[in-house]
Protein backbone atom coordinates (compact mmCIF):
# COMPACT_ATOMS: atom_id res chain seq x y z
CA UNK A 1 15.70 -4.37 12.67
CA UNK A 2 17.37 -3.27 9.77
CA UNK A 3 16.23 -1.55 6.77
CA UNK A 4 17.32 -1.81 3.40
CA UNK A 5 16.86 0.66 0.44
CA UNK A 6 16.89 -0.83 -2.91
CA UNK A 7 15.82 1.44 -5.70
CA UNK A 8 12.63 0.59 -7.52
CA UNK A 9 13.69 -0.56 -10.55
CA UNK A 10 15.46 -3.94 -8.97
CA UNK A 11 14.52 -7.29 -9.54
CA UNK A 12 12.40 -9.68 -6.78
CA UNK A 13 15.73 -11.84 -7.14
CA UNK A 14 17.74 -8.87 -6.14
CA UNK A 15 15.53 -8.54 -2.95
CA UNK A 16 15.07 -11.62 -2.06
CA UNK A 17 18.68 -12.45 -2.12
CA UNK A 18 18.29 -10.04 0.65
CA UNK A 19 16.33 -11.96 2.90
CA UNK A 20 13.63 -9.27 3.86
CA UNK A 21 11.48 -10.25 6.66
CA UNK A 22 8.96 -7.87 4.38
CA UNK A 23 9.05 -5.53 1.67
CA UNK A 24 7.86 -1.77 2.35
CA UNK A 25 6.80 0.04 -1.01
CA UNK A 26 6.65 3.40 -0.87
CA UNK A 27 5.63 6.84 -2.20
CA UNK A 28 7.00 8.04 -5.48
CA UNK A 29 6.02 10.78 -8.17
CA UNK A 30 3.61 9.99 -11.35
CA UNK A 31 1.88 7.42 -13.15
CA UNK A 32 1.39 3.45 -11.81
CA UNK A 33 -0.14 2.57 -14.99
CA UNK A 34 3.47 2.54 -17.12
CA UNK A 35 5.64 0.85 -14.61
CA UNK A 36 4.73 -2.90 -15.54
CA UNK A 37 8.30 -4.07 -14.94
CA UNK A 38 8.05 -2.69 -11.31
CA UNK A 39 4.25 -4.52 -11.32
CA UNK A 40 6.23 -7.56 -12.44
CA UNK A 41 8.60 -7.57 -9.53
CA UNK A 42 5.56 -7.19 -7.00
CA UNK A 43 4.14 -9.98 -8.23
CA UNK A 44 6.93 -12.06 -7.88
CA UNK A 45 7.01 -11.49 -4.53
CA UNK A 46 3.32 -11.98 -3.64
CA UNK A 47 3.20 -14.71 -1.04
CA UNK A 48 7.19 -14.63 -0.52
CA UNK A 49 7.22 -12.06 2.16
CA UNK A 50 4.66 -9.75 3.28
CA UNK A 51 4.18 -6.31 1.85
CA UNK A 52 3.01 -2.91 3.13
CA UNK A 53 2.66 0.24 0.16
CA UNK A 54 1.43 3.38 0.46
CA UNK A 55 0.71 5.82 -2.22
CA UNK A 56 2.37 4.99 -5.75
CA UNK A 57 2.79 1.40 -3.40
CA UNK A 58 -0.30 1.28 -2.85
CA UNK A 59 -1.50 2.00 -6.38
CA UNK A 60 0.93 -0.57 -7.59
CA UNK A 61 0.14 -3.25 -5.38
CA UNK A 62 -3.26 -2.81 -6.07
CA UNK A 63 -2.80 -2.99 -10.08
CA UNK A 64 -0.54 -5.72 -9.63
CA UNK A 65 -3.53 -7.65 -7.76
CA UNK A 66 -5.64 -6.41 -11.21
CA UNK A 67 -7.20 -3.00 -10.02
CA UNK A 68 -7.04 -0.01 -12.37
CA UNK A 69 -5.86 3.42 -11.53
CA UNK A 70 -6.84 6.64 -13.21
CA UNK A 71 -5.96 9.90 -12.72
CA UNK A 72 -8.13 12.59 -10.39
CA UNK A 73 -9.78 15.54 -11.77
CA UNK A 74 -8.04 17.40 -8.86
CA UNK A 75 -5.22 15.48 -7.41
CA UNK A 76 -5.42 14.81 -3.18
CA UNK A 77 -2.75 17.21 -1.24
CA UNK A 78 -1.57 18.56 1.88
CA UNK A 79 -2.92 17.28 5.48
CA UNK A 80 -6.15 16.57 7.52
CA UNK A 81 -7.93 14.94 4.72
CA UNK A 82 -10.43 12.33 6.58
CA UNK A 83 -10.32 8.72 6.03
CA UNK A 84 -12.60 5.59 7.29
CA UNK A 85 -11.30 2.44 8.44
CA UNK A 86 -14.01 0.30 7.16
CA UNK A 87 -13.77 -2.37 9.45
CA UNK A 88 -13.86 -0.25 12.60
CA UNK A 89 -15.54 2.48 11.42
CA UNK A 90 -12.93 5.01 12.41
CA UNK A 91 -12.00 8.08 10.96
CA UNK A 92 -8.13 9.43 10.59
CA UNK A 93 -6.68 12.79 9.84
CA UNK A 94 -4.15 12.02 6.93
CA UNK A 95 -1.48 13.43 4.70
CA UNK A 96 -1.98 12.67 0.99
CA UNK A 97 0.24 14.02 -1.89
CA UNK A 98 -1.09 11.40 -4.83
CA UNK A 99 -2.53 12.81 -8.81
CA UNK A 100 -3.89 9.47 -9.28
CA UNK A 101 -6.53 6.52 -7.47
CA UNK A 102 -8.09 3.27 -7.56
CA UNK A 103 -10.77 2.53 -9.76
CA UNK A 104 -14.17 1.85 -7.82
CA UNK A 105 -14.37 -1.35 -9.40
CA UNK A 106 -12.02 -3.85 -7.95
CA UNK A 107 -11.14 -7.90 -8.49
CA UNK A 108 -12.64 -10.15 -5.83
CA UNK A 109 -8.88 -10.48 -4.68
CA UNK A 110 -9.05 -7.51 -3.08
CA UNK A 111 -10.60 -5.98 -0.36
CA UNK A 112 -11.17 -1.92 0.48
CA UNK A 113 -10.08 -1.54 3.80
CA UNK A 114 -9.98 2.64 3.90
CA UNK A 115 -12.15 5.13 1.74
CA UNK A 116 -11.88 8.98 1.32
CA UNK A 117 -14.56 10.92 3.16
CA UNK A 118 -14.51 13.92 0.61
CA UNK A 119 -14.63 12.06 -2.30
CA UNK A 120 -15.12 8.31 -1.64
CA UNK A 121 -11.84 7.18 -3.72
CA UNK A 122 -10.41 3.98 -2.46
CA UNK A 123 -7.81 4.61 0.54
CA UNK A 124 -7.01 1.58 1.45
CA UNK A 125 -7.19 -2.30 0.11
CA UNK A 126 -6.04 -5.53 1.50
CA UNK A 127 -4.79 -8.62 -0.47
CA UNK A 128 -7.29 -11.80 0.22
CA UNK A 129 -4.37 -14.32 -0.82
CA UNK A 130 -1.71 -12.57 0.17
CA UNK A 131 -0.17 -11.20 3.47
CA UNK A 132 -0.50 -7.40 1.75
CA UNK A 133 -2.11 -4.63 2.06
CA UNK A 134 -1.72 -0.79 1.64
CA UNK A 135 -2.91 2.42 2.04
CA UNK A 136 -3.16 5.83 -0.17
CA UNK A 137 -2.36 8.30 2.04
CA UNK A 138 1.26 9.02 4.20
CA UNK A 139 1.01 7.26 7.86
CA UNK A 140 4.24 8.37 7.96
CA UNK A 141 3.31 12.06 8.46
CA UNK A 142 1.33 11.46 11.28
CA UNK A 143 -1.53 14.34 10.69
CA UNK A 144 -3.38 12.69 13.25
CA UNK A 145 -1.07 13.14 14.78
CA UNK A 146 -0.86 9.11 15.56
CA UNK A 147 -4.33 7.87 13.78
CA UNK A 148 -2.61 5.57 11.19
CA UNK A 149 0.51 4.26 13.40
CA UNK A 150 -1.29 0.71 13.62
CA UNK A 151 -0.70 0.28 10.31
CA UNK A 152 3.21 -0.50 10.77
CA UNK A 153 2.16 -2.29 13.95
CA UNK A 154 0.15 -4.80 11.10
CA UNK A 155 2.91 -4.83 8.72
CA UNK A 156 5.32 -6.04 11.81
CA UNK A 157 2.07 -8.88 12.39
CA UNK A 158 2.02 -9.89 9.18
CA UNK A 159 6.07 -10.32 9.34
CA UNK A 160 5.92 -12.28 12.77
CA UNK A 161 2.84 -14.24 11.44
CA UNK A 162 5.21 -15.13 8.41
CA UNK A 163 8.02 -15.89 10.21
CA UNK A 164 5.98 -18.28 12.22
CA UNK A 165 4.41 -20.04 9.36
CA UNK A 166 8.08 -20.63 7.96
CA UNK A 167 9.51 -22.57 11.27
């Protein structure tokens, strides 16, 4: 396939005149709770293509679905910090570099899918409406080394599953 790179700040229109298969949202520096514009965007494409996030991604998607995000005492950083997948129970080695996290208290839109084992923030959260999802930590880094690399497996699902819905 073929990626494309748009910065951050352009519009759904902008990327959907693209015609992504799905939209990747990925790490960046600072604070979710200012960038409303970029919120704005994500929303717009809720439902139009599927979307993966992780870190700032992932704390935008989820404030975009109506969770709040606060800032840690002592921010997450460097590798093998351990992380359950709820649903199977499993535990991966991750890289995190991330200041701020998830409030505990989410909307019923959302589910946790992935929680912190030293400190119980929120790792991970799935859309119920949507086909999104993301996680809080770097799969990309590959710590485990290769505990997380199902989650671009489920973002290429959730593409084929959208393509399919669209014939």
């Amino acid at each position: 396939g073929e990626v494309i790179v748009v910065p951050a700040q352009t519009s759904y229109e902008e990327v959907l005149e693209q015609e992504p298969d799905g939209v990747f949202l990925s790490n960046g520096p600072g604070d979710p709770a200012p960038l409303t514009d970029i919120r704005s965007n994500i929303s717009s494409l809720l439902g139009e293509v599927p979307i993966f996030g992780i870190c700032l991604g992932h704390q935008l998607l989820a404030a975009t679905l109506g969770a709040e995000t606060y800032k840690l005492p002592f921010g997450h950083h460097g590798g093998n910090h351990p992380v359950r997948n709820l649903k199977t129970g499993a535990v991966e080695i991750t890289s995190q570099n991330h200041g701020f996290s998830i409030h505990n208290k989410i909307p019923n839109n959302i589910t946790i899918t992935h929680a912190s084992l030293n400190d119980q923030t929120i790792e991970g959260i799935k859309s119920n409406k949507y086909p999104a999802f993301s996680v809080q930590y770097h799969p990309e880094s590959s710590p485990g080394p290769h505990d997380s690399r199902y989650l671009f497996e489920q973002f290429i699902t959730l593409i084929k599953q959208s393509y399919a819905k669209k014939k």
